[in-house]
PDB file of N, CA and C in Angstrom:
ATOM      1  N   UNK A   1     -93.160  80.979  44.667  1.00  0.00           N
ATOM      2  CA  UNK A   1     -94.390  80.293  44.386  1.00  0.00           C
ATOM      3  C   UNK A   1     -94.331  78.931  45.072  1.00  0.00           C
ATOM      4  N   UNK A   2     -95.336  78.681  46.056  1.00  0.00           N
ATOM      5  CA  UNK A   2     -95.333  77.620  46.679  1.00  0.00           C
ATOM      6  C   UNK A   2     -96.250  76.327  46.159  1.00  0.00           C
ATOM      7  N   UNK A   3     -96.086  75.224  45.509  1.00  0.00           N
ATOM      8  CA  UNK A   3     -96.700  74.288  45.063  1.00  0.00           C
ATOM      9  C   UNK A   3     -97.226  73.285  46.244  1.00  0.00           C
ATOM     10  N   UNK A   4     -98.007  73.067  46.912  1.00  0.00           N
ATOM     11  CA  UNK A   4     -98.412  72.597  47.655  1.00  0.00           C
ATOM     12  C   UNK A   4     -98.234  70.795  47.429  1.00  0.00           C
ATOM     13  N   UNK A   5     -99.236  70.418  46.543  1.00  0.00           N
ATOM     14  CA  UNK A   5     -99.006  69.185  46.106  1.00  0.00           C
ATOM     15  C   UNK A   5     -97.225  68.349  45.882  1.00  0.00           C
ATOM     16  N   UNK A   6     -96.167  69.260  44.997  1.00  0.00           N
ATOM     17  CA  UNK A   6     -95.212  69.064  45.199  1.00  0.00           C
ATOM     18  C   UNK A   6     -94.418  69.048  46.285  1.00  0.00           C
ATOM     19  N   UNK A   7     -94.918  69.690  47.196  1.00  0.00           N
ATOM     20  CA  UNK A   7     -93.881  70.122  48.251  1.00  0.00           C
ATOM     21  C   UNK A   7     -92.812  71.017  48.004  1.00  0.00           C
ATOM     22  N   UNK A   8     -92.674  72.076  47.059  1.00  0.00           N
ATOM     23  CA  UNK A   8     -92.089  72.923  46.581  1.00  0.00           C
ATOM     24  C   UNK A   8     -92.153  74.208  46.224  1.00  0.00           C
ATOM     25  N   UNK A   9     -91.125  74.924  46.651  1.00  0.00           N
ATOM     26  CA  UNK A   9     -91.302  76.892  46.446  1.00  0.00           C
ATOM     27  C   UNK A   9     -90.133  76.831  45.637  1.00  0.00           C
ATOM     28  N   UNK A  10     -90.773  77.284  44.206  1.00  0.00           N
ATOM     29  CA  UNK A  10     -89.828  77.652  43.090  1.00  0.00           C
ATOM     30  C   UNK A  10     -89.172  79.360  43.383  1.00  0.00           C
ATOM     31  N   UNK A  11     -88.076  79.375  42.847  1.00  0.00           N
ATOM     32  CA  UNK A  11     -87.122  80.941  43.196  1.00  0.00           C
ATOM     33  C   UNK A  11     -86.951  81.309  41.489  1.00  0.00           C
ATOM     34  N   UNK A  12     -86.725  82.318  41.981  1.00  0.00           N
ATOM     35  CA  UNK A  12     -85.284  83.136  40.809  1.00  0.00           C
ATOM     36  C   UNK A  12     -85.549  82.365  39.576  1.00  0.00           C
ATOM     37  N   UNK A  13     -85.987  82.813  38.664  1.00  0.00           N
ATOM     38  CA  UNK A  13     -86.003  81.918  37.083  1.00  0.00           C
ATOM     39  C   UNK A  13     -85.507  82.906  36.315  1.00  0.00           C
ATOM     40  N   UNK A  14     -84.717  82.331  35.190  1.00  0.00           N
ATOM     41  CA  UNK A  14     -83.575  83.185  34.525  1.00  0.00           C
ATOM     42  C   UNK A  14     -83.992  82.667  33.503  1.00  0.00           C
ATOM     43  N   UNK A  15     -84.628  83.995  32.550  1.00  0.00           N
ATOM     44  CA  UNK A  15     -85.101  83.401  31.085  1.00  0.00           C
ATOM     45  C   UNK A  15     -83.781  82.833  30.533  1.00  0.00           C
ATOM     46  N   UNK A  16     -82.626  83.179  30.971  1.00  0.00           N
ATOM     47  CA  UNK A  16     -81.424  83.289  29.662  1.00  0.00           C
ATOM     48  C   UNK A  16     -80.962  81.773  29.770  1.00  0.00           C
ATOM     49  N   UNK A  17     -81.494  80.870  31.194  1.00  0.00           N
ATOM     50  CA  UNK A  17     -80.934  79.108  31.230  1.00  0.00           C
ATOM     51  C   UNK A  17     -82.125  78.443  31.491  1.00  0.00           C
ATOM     52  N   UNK A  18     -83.162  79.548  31.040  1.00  0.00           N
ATOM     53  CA  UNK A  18     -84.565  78.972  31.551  1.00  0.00           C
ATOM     54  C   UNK A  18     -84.535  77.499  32.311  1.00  0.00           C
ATOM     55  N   UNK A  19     -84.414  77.978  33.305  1.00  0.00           N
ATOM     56  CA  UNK A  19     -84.276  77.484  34.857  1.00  0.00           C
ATOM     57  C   UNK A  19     -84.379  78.221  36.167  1.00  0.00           C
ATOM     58  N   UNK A  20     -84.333  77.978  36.866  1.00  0.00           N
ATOM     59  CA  UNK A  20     -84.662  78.851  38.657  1.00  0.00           C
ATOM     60  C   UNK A  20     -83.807  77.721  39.753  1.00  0.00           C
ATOM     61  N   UNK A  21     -84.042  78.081  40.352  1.00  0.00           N
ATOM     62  CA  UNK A  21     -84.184  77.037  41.906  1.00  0.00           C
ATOM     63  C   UNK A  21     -85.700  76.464  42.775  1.00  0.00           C
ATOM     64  N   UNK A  22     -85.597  75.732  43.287  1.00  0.00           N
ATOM     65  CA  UNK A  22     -86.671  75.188  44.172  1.00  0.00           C
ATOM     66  C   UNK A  22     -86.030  74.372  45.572  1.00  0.00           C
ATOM     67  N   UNK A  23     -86.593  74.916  46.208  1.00  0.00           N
ATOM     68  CA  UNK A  23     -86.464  74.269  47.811  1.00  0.00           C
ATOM     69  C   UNK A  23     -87.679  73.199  48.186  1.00  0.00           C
ATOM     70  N   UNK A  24     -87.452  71.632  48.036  1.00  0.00           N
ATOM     71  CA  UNK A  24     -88.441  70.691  48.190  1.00  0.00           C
ATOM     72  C   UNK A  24     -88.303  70.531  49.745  1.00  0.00           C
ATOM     73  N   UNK A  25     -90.023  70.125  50.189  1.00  0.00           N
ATOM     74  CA  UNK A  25     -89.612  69.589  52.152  1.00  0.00           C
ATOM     75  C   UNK A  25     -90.478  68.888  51.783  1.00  0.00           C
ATOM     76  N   UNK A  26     -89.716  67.389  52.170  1.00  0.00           N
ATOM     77  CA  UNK A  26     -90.676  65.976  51.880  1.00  0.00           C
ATOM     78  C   UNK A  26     -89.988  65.259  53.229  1.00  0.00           C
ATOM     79  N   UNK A  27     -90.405  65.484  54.276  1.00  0.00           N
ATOM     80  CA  UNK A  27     -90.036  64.835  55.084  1.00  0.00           C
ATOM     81  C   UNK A  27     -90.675  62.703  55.227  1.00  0.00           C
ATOM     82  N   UNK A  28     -91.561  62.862  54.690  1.00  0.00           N
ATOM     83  CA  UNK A  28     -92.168  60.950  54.245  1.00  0.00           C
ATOM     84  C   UNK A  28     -91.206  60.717  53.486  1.00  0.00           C
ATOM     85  N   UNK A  29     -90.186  61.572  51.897  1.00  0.00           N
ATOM     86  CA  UNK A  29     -89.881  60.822  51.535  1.00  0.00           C
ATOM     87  C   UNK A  29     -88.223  60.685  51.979  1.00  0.00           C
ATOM     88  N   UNK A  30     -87.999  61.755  52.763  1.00  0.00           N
ATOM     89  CA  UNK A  30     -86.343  61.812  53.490  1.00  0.00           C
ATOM     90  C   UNK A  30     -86.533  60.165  54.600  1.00  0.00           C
ATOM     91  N   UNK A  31     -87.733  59.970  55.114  1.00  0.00           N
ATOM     92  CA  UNK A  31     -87.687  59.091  55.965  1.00  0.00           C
ATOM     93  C   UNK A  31     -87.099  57.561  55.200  1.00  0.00           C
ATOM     94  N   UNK A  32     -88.229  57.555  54.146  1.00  0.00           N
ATOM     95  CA  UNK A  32     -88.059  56.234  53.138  1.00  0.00           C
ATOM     96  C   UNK A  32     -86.327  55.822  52.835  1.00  0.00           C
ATOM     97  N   UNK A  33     -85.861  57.213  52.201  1.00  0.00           N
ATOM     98  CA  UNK A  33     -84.411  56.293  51.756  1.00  0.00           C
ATOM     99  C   UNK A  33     -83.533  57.357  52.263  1.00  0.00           C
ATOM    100  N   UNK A  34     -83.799  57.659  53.473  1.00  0.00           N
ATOM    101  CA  UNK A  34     -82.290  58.384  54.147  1.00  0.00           C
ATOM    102  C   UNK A  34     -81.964  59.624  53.647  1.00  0.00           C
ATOM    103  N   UNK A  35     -82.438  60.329  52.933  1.00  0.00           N
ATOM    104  CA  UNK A  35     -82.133  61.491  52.454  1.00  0.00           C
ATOM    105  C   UNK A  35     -82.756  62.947  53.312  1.00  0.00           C
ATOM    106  N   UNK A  36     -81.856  64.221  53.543  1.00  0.00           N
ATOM    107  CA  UNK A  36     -82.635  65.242  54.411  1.00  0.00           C
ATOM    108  C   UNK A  36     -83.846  65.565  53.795  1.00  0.00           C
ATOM    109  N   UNK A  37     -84.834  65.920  54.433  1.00  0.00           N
ATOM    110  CA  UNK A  37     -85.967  66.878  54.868  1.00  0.00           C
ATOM    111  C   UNK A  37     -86.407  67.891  53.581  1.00  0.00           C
ATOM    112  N   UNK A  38     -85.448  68.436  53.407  1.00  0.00           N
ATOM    113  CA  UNK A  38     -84.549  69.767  52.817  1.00  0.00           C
ATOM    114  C   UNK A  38     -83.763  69.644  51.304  1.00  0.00           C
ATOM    115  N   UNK A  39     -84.213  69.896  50.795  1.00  0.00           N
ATOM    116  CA  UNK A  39     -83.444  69.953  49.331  1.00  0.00           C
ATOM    117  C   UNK A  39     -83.357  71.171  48.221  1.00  0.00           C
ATOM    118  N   UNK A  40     -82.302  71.827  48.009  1.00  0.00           N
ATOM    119  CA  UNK A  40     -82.341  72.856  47.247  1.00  0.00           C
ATOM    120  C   UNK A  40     -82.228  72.262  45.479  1.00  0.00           C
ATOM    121  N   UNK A  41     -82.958  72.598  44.963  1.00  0.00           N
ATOM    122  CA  UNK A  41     -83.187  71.448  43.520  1.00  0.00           C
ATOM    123  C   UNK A  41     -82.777  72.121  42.185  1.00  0.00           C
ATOM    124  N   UNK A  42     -82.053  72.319  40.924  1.00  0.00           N
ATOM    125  CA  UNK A  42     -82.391  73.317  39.738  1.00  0.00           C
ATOM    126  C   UNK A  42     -83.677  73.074  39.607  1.00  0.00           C
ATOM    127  N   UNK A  43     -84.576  74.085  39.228  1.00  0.00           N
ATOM    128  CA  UNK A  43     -85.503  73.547  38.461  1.00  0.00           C
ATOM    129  C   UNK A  43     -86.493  72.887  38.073  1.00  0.00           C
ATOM    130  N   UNK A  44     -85.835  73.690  36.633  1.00  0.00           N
ATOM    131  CA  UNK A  44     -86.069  72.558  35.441  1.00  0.00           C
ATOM    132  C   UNK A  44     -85.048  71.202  35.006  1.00  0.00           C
ATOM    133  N   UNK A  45     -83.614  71.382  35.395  1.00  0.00           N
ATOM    134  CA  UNK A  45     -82.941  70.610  35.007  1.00  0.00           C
ATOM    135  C   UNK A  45     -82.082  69.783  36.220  1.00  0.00           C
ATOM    136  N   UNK A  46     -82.966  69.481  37.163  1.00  0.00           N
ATOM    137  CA  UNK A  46     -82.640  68.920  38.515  1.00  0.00           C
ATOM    138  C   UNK A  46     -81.904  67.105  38.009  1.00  0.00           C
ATOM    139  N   UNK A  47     -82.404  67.004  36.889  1.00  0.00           N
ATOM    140  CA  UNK A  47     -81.488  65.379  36.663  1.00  0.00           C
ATOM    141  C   UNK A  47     -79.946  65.810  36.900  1.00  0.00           C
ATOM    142  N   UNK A  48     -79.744  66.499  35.831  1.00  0.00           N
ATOM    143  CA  UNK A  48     -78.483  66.663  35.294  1.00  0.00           C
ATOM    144  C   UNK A  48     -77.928  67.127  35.822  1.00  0.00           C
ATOM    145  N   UNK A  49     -78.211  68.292  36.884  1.00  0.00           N
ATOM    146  CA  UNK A  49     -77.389  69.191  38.035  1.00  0.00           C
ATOM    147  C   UNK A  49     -77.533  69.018  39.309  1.00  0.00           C
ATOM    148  N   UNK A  50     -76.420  69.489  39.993  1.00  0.00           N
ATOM    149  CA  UNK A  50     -76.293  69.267  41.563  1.00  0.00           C
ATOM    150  C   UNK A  50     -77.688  69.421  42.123  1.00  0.00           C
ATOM    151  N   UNK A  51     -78.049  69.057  43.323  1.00  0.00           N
ATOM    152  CA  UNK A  51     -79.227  68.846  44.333  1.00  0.00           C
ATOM    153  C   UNK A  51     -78.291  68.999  45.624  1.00  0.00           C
ATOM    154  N   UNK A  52     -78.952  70.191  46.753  1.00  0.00           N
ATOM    155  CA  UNK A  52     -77.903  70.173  47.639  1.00  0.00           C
ATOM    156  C   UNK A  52     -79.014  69.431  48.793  1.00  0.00           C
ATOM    157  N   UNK A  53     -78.935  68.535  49.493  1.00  0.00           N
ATOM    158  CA  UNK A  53     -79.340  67.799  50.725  1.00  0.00           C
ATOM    159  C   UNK A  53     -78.830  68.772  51.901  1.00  0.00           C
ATOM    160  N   UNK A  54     -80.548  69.400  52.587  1.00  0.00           N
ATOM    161  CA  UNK A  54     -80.185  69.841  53.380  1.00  0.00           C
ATOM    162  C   UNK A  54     -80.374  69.742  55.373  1.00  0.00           C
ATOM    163  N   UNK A  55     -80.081  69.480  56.011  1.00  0.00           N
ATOM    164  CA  UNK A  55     -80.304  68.952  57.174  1.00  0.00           C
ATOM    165  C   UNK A  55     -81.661  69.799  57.979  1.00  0.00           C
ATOM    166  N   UNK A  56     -81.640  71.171  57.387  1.00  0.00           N
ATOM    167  CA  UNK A  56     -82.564  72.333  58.150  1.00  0.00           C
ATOM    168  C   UNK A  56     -82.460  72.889  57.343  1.00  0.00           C
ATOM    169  N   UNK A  57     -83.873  73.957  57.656  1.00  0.00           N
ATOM    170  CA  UNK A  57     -84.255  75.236  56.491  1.00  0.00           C
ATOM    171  C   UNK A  57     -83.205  76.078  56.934  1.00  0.00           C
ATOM    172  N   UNK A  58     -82.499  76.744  58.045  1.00  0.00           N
ATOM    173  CA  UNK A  58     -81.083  77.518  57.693  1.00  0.00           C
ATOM    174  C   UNK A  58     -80.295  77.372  57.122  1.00  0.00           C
ATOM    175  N   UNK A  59     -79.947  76.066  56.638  1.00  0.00           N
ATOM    176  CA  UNK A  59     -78.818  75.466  55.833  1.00  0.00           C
ATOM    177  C   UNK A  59     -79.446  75.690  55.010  1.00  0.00           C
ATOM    178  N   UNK A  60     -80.807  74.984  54.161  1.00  0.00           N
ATOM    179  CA  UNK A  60     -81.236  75.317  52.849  1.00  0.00           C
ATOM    180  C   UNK A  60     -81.360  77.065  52.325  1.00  0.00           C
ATOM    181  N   UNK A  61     -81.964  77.800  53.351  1.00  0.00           N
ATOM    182  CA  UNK A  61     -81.990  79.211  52.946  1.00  0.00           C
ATOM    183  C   UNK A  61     -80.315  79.703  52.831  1.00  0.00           C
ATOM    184  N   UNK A  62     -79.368  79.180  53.221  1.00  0.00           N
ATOM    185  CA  UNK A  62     -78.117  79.338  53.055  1.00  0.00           C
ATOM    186  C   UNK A  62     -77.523  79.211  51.891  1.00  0.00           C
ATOM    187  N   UNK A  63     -77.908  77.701  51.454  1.00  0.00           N
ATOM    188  CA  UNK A  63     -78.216  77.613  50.320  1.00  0.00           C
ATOM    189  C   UNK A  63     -78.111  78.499  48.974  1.00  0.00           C
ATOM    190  N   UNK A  64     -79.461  78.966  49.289  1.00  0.00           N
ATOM    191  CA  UNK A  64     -80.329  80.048  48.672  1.00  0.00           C
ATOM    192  C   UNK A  64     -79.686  80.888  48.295  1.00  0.00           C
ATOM    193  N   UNK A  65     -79.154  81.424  49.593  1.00  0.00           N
ATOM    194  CA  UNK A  65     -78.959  82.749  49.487  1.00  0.00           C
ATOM    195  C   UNK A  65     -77.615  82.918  48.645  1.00  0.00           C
ATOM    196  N   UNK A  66     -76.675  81.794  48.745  1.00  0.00           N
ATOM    197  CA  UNK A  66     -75.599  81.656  48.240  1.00  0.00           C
ATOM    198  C   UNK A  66     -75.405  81.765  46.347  1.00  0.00           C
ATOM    199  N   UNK A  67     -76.482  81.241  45.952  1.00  0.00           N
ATOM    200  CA  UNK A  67     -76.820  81.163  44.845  1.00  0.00           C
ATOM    201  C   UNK A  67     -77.421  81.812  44.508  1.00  0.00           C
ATOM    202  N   UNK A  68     -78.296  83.166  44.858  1.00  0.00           N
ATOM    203  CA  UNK A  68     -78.728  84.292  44.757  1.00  0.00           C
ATOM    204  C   UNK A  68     -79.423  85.101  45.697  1.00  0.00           C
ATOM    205  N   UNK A  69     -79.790  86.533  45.436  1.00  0.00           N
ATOM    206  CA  UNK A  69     -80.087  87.524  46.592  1.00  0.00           C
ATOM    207  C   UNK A  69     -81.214  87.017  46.949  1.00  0.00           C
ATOM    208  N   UNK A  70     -81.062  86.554  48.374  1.00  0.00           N
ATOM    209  CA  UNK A  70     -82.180  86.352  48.664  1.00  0.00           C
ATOM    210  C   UNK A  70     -82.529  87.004  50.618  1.00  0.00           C
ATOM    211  N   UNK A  71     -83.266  87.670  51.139  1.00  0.00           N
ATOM    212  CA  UNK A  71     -83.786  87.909  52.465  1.00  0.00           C
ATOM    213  C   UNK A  71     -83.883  86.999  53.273  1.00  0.00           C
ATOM    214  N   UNK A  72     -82.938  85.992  53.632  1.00  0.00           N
ATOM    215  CA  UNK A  72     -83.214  84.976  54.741  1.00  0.00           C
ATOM    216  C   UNK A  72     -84.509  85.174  55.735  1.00  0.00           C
ATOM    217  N   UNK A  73     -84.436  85.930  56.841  1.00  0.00           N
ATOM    218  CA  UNK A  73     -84.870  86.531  58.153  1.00  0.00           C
ATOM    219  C   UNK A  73     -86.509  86.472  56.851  1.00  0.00           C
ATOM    220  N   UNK A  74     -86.385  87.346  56.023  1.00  0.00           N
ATOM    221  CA  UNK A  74     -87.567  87.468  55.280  1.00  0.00           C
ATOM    222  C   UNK A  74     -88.244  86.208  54.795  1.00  0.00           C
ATOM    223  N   UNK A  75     -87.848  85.194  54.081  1.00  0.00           N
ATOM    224  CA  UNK A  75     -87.927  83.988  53.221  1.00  0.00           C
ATOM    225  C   UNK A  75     -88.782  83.225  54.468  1.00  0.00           C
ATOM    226  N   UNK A  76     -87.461  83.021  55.737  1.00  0.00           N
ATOM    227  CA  UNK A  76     -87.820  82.187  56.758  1.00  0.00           C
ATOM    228  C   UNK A  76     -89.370  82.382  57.392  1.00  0.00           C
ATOM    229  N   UNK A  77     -89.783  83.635  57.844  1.00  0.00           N
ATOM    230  CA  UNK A  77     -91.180  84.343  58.060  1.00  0.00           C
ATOM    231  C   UNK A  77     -92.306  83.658  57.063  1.00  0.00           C
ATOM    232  N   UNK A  78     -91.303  84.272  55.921  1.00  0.00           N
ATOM    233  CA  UNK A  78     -92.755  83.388  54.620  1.00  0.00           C
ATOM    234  C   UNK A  78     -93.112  81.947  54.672  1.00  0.00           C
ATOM    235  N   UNK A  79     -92.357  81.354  55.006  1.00  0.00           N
ATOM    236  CA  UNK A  79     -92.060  79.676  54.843  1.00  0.00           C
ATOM    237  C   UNK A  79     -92.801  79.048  56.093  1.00  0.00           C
ATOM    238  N   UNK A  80     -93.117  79.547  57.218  1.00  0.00           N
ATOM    239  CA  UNK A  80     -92.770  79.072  58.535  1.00  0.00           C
ATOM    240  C   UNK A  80     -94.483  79.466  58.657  1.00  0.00           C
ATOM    241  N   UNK A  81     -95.162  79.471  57.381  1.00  0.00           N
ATOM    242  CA  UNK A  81     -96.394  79.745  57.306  1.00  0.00           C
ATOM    243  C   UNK A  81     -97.414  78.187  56.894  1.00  0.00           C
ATOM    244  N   UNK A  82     -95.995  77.619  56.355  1.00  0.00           N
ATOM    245  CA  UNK A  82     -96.454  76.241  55.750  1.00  0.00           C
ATOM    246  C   UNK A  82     -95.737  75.170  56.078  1.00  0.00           C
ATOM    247  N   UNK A  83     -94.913  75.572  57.253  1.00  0.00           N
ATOM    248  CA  UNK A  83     -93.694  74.310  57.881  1.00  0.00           C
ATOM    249  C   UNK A  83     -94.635  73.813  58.785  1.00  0.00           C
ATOM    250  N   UNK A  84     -94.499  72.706  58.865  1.00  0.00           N
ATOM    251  CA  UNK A  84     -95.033  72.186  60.207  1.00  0.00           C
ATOM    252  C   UNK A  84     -93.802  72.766  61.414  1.00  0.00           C
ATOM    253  N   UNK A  85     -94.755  73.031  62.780  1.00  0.00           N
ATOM    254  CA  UNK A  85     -94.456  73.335  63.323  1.00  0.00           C
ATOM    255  C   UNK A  85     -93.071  72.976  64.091  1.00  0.00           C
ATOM    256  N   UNK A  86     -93.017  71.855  64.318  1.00  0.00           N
ATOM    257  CA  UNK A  86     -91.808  70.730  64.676  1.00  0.00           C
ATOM    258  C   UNK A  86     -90.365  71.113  64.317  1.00  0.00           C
ATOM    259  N   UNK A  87     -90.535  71.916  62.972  1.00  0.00           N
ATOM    260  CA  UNK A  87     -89.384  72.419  62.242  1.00  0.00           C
ATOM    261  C   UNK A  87     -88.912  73.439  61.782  1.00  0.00           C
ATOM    262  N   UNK A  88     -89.579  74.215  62.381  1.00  0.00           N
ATOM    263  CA  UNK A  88     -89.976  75.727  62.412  1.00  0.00           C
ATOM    264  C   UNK A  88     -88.034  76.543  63.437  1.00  0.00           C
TER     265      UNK A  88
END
């Protein structure tokens, strides 16, 4: 599910830690304070848990995939619908 306004496609939600993953692309706000493009996020509970900073969407879908089944080659197609082109 892609949130437009957020800048975010929520994944995988697990009633049992009711939580998921989300992949944020805020490239205005990576510019502001140095942080990548790319961020693989928990959630719901993104304070308290790791956030992985990612340099590129291969690394982030790497990410992904690492932390659950996910279709890279597939994901990337879907995504590359709403990337700006530049980063594609």
């Amino acid at each position: 599910m892609f949130e437009e306004q957020q800048k975010v496609i929520s994944y995988k939600w697990d009633p049992a830690s009711e939580t998921g993953y989300r992949l944020r692309f805020d490239p205005q706000l990576a510019q502001l304070n140095g942080q990548t493009p790319f961020r693989v996020e928990d959630w719901v509970h993104h304070i308290v848990n790791n956030e992985w900073g990612c340099a590129n969407l291969d690394e982030a879908l790497g990410v992904l995939s690492d932390l659950f089944n996910l279709d890279v080659g597939e994901e990337r197609r879907r995504i590359q619908g709403w990337l700006p082109q530049r980063l594609q």
